[in-house]
N, C-alpha and C. Protein backbone atom coordinates (compact mmCIF):
# COMPACT_ATOMS: atom_id res chain seq x y z
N UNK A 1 117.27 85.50 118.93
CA UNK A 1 116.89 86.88 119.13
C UNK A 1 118.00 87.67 119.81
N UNK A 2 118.75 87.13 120.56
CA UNK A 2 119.68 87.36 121.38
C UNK A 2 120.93 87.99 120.29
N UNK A 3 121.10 87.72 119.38
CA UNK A 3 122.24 87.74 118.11
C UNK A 3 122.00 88.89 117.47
N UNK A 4 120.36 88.97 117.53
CA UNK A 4 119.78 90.12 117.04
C UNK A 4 120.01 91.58 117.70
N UNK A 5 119.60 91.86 118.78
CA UNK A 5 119.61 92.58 119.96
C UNK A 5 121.02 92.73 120.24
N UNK A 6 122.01 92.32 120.06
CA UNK A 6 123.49 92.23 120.43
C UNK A 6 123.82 93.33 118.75
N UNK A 7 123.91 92.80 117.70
CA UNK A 7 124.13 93.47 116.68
C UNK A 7 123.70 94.57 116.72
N UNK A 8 122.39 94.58 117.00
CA UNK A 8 121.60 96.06 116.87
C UNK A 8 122.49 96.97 117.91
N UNK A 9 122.70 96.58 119.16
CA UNK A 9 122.61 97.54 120.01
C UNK A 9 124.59 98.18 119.89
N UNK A 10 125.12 96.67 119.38
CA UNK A 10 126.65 97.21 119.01
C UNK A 10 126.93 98.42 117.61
N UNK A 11 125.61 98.14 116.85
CA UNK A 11 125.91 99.13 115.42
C UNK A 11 124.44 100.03 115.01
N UNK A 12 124.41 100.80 116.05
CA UNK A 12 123.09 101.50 115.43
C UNK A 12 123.46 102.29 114.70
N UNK A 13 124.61 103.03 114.44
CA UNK A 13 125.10 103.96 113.20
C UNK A 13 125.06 102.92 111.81
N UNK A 14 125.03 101.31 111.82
CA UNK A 14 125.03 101.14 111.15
C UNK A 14 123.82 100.69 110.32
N UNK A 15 122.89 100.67 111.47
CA UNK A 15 121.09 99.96 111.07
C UNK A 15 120.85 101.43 110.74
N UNK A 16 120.72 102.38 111.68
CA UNK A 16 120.52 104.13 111.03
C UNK A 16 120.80 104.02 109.53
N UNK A 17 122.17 103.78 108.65
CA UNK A 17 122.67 103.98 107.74
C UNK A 17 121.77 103.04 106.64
N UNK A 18 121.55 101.57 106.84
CA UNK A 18 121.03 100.83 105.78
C UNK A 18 119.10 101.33 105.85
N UNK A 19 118.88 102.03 107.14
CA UNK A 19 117.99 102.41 106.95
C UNK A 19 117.59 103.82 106.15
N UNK A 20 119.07 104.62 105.83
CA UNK A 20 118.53 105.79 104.83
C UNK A 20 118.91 105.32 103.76
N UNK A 21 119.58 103.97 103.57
CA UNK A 21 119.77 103.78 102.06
C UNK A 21 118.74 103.25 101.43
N UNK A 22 118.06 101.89 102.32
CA UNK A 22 117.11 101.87 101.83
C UNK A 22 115.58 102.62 101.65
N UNK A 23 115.23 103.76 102.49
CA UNK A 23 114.64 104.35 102.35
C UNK A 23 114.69 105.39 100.54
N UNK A 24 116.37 106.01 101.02
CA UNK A 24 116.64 106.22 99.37
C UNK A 24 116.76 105.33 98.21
N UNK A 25 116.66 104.57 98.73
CA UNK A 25 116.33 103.04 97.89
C UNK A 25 115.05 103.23 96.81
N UNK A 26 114.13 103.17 97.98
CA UNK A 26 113.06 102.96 97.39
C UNK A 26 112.20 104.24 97.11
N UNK A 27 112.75 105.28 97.39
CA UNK A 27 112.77 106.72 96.93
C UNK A 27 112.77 106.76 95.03
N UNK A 28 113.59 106.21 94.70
CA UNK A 28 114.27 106.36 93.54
C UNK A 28 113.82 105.41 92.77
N UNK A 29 113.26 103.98 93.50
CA UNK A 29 112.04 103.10 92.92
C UNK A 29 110.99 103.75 92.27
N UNK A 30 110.27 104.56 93.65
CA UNK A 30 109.18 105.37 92.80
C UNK A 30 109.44 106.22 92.05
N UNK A 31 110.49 107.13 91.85
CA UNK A 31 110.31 108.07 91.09
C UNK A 31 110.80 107.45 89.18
N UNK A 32 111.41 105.89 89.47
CA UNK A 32 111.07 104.98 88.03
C UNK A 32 110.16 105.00 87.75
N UNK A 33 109.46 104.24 88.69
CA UNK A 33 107.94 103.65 88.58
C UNK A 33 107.07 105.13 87.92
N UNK A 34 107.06 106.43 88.50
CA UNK A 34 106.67 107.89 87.78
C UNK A 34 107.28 107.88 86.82
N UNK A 35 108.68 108.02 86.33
CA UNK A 35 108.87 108.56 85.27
C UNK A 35 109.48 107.70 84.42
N UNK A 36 109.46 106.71 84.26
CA UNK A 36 109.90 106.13 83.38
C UNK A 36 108.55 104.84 82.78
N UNK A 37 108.13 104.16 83.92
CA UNK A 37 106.70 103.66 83.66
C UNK A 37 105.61 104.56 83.56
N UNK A 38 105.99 105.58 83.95
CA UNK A 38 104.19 106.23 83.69
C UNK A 38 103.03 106.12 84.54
N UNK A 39 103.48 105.60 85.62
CA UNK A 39 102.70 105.81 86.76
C UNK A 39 102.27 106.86 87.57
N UNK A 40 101.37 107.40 87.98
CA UNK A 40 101.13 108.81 88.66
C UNK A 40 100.88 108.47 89.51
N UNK A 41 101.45 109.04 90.94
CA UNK A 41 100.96 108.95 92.25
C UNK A 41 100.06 109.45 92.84
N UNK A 42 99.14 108.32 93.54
CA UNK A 42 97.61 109.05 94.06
C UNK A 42 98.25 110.16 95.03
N UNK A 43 96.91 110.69 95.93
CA UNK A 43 97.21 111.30 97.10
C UNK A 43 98.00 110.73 98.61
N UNK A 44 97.58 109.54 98.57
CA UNK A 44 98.61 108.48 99.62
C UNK A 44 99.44 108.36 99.41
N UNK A 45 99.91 108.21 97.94
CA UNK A 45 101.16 108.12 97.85
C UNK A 45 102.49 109.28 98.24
N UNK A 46 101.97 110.11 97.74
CA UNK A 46 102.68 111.30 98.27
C UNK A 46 102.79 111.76 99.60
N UNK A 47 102.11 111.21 100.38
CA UNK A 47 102.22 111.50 101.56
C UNK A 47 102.79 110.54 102.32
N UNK A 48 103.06 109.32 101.66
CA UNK A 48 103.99 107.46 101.75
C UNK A 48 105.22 108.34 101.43
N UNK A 49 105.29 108.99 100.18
CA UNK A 49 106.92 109.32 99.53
C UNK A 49 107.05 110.59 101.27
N UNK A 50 106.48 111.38 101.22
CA UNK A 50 106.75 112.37 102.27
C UNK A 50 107.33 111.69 103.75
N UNK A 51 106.57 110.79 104.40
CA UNK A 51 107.05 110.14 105.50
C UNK A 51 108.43 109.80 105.30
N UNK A 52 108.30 108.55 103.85
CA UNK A 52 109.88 108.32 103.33
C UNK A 52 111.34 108.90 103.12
N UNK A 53 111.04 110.20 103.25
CA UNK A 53 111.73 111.22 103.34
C UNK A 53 112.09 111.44 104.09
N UNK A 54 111.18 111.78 105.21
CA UNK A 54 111.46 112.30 106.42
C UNK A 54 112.39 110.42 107.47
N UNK A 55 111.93 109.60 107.33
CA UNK A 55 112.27 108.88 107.69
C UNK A 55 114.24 108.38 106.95
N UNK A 56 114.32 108.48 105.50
CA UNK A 56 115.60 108.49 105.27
C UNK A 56 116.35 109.79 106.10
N UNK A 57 116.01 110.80 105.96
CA UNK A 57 116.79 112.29 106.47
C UNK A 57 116.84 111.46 108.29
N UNK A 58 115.97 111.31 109.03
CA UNK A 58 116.35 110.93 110.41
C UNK A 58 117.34 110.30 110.25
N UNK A 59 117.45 108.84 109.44
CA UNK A 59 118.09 107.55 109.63
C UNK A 59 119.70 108.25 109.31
N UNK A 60 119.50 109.13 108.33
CA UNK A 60 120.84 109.54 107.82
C UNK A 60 121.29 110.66 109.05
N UNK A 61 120.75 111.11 109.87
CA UNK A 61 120.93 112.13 111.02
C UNK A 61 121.28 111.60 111.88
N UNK A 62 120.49 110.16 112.42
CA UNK A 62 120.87 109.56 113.70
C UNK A 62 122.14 109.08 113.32
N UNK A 63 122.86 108.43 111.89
CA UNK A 63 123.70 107.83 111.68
C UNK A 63 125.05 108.55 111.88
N UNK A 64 124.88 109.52 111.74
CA UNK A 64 125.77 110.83 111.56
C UNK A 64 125.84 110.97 113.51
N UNK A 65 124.73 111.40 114.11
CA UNK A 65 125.14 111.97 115.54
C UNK A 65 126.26 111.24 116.35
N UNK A 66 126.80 111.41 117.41
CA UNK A 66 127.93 110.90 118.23
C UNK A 66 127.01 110.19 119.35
N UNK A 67 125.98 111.60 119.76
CA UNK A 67 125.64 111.39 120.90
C UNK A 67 124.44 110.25 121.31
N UNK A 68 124.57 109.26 122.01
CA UNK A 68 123.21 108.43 122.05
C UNK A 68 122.29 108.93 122.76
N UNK A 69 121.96 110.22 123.43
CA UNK A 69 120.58 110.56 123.71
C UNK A 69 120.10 111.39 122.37
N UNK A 70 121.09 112.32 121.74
CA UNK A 70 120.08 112.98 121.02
C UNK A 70 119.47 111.99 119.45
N UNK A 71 121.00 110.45 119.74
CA UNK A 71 120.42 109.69 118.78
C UNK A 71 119.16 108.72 118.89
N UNK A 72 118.86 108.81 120.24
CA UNK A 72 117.66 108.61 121.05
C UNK A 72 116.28 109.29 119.80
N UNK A 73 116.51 110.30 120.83
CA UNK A 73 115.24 111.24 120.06
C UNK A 73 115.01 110.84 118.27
N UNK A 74 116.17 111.29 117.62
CA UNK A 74 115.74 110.71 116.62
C UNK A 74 115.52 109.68 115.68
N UNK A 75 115.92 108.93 116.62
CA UNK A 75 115.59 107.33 116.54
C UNK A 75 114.08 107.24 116.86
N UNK A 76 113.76 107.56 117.81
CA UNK A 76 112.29 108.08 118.01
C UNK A 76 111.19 108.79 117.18
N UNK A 77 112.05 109.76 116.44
CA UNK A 77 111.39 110.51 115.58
C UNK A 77 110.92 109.59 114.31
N UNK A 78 112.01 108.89 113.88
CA UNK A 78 111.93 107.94 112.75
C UNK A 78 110.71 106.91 113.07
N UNK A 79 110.87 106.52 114.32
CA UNK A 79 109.68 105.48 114.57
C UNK A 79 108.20 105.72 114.24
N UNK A 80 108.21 106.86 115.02
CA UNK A 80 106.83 107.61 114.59
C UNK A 80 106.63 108.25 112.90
N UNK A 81 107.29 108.55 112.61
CA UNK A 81 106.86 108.57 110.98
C UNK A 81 107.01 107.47 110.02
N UNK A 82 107.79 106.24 110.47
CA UNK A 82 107.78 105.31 109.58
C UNK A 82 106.15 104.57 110.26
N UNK A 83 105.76 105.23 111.27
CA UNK A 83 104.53 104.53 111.57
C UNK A 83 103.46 105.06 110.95
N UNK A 84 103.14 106.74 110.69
CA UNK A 84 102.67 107.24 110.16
C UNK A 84 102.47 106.94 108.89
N UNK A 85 103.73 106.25 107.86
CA UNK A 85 103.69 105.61 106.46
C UNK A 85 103.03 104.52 106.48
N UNK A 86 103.19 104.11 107.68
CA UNK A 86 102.78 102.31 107.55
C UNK A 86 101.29 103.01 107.66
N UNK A 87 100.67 103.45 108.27
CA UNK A 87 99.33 103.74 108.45
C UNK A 87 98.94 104.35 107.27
N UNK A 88 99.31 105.03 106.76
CA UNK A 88 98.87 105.88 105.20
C UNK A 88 99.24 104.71 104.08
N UNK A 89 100.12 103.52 104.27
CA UNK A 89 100.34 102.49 103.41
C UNK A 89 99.14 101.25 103.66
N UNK A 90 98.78 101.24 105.04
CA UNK A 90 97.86 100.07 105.50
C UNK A 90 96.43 100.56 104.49
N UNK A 91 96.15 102.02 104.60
CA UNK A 91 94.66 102.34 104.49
C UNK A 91 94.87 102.03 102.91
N UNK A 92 95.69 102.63 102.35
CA UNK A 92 95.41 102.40 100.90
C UNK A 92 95.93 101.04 100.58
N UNK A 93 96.03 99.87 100.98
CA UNK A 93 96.19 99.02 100.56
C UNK A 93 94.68 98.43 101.26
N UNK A 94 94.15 98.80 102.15
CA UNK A 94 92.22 98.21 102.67
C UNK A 94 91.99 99.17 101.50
N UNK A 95 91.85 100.13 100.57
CA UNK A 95 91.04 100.51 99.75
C UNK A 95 91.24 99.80 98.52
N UNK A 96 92.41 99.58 98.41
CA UNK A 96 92.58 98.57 97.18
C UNK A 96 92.04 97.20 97.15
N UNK A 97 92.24 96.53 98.25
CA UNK A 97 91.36 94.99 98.62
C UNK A 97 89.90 95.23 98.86
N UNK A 98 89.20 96.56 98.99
CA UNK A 98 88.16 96.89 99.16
C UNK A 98 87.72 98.15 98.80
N UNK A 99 87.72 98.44 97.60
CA UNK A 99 87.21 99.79 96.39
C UNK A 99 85.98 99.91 96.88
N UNK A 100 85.88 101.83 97.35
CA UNK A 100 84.87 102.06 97.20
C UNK A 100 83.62 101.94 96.15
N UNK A 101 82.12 101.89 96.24
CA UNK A 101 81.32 101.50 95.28
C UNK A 101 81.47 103.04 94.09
N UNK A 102 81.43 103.60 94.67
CA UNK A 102 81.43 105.15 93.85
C UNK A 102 83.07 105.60 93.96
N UNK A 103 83.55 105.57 92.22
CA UNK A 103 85.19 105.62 92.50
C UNK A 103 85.21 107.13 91.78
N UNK A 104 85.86 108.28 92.01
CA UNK A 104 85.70 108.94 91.70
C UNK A 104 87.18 109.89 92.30
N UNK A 105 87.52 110.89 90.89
CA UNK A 105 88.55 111.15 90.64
C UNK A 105 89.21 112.64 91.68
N UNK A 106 89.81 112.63 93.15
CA UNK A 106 89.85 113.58 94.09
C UNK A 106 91.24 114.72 93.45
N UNK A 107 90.75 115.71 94.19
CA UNK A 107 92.10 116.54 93.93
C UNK A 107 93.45 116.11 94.30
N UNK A 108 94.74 117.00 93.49
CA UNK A 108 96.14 116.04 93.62
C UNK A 108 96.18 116.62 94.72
N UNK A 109 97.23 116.36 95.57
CA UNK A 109 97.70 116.58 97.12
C UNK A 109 98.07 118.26 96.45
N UNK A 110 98.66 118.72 96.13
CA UNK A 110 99.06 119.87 95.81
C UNK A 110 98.01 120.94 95.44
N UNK A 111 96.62 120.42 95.00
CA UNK A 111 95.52 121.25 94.81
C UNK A 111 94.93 121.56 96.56
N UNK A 112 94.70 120.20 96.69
CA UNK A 112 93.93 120.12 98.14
C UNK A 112 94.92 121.42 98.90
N UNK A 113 96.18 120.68 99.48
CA UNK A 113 96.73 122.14 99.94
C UNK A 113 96.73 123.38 99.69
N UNK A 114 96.66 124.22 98.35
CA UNK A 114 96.16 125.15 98.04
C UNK A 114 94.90 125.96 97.92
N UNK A 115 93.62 125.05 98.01
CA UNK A 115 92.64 125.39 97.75
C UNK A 115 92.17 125.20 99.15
N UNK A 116 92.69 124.60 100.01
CA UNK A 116 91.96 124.65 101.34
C UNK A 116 92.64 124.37 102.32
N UNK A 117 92.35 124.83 103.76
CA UNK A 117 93.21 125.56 105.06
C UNK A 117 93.46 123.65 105.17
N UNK A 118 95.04 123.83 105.84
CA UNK A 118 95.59 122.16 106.51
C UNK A 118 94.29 121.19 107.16
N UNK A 119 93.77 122.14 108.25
CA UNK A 119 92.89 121.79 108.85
C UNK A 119 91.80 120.92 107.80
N UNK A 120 91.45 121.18 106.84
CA UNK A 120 90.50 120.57 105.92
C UNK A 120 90.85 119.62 104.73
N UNK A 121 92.26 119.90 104.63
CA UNK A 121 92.81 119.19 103.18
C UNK A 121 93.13 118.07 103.39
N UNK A 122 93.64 117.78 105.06
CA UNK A 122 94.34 116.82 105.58
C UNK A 122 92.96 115.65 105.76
N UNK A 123 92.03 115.26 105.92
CA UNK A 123 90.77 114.67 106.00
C UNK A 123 90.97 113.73 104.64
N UNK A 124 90.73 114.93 103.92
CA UNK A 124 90.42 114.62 102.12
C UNK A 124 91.47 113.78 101.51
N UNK A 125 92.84 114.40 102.05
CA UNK A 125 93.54 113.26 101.39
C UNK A 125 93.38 111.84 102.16
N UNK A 126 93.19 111.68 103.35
CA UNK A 126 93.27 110.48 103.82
C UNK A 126 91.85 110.01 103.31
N UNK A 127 90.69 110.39 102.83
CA UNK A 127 89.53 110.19 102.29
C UNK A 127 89.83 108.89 101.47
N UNK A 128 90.91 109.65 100.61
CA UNK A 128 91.09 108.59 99.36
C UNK A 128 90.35 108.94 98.33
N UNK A 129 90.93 108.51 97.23
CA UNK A 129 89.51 108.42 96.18
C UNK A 129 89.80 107.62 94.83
N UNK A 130 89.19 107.14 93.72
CA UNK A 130 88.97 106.31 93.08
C UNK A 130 90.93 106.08 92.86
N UNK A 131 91.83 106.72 92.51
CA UNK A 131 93.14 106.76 91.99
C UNK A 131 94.02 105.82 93.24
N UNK A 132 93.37 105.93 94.57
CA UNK A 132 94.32 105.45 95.51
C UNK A 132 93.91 104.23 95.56
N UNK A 133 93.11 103.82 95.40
CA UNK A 133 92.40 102.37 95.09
C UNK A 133 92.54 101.48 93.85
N UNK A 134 92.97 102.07 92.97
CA UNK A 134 93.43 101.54 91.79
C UNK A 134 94.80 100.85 91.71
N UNK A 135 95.28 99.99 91.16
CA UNK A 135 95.89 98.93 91.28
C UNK A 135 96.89 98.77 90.03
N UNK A 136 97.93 99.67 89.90
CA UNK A 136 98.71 100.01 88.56
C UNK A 136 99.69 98.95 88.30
N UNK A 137 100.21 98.25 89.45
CA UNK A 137 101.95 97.76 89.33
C UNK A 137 101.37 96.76 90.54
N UNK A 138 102.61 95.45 90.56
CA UNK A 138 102.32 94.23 91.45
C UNK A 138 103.73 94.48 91.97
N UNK A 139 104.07 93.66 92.28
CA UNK A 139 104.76 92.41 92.49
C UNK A 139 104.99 91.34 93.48
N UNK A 140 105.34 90.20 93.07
CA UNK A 140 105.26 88.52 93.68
C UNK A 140 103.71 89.06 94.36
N UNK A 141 102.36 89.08 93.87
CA UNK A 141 100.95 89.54 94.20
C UNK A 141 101.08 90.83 95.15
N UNK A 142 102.03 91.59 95.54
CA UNK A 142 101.82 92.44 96.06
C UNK A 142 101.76 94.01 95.68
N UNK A 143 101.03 94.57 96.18
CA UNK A 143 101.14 96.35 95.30
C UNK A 143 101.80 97.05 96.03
N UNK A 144 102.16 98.35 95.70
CA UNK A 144 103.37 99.25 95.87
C UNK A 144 102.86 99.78 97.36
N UNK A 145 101.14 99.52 97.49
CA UNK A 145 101.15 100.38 99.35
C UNK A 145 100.90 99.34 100.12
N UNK A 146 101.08 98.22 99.53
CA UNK A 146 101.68 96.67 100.06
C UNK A 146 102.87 96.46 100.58
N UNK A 147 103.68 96.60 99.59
CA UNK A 147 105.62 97.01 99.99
C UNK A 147 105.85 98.35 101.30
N UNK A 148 104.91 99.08 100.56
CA UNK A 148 105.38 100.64 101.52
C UNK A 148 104.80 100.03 102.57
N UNK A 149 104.21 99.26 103.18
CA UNK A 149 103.26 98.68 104.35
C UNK A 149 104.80 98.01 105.26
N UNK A 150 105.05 96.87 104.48
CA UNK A 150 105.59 96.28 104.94
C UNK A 150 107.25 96.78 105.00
N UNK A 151 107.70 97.85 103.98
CA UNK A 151 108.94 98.52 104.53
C UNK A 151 108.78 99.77 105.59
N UNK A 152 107.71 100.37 105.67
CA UNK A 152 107.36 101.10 106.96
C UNK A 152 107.29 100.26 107.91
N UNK A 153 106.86 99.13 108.03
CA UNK A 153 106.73 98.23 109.69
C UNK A 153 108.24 98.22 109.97
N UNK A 154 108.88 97.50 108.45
CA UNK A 154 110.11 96.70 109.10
C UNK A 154 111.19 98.13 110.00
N UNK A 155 111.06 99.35 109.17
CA UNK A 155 111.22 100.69 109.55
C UNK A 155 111.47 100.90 111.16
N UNK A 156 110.12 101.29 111.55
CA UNK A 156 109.09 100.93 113.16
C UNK A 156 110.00 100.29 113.68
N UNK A 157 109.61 98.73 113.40
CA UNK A 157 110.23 97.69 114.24
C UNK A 157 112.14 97.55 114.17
N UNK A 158 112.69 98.39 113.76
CA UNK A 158 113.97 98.92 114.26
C UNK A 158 114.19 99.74 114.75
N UNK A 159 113.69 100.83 114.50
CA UNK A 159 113.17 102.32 115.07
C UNK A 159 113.52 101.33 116.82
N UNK A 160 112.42 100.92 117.00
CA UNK A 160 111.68 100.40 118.36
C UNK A 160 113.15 99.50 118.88
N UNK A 161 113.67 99.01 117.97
CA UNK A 161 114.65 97.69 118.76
C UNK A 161 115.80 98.94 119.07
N UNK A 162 116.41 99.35 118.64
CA UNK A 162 116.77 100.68 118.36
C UNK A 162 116.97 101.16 120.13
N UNK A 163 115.49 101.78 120.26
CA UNK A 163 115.32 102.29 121.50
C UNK A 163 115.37 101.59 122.60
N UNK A 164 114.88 100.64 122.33
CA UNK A 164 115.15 99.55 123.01
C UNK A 164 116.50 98.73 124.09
N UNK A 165 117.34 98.41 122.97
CA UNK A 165 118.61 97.92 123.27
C UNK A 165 119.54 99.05 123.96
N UNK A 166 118.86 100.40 123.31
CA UNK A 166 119.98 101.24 123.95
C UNK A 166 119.65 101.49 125.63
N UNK A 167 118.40 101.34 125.73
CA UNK A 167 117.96 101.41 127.51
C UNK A 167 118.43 100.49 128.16
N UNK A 168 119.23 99.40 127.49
CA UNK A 168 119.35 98.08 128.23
C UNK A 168 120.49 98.34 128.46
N UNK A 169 122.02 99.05 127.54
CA UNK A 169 122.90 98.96 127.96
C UNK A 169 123.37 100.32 128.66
């Protein structure tokens, strides 16, 4: 662990960096998986791709800054929204291992926002509904808010080592 914590804390411009690539990584995954397979993204998902975003743009910001407090903060910032993904990736992967009895077809994220104030739209999408529970694409048995689960933690848990190592030295 020690090897670990030593690397991290000698190259965070460089964990910042593999963290906006792979974020744009898998940016560009989904938008295959949309347009070239034919997959449509539920309402979680878009709000998985949105965190993802915001989490590559930090990683690529902190990587870029000089300074280690303000690379602090947004090292920080990243943590909390790659946590936010992992949480919008956890729920729709419990709806997929556990489909509601009544599946039924909700507005796209882009309706909900239009047709009704933040305050109310934001509920509905995390509601879910029959599309976020559905089960389009695997792989090695896992589904895509399976992966986004587990590349939002791994996210977090650098985010965190991150902040971490830098208080130590």
């Amino acid at each position: 662990m020690n090897a670990v914590t030593a690397w991290l804390s000698n190259r965070p411009r460089a964990v910042l960096a593999l963290i906006a690539a792979a974020s744009v990584a898998l940016l560009a995954f989904g938008m295959v998986l949309q347009h070239v397979v034919g997959l449509e993204p539920c309402p979680m998902c878009i709000v998985q791709r949105y965190a993802l975003i915001l989490v590559a743009v930090l990683a690529g910001l902190g990587a870029a800054l000089a300074g280690a407090r303000a690379r602090a903060v947004v090292v920080g910032a990243l943590g909390l929204f790659a946590g936010f993904g992992a949480f919008t990736a956890a729920r729709q992967s419990w709806l997929q291992w556990y489909p509601p009895e009544i599946l039924t077809c909700g507005r796209d994220f882009f309706g909900m926002i239009e047709a009704f104030p933040l305050g109310r739209a934001i509920p509905m999408i995390f509601r879910g509904s029959g599309d976020c529970s559905k089960v389009d694409w695997s792989f090695l048995g896992l589904t895509i808010a399976n992966w986004s689960f587990l590349w939002f933690v791994a996210f977090t848990l650098l985010a965190i080592c991150l902040l971490l190592t830098r208080r130590k030295t």
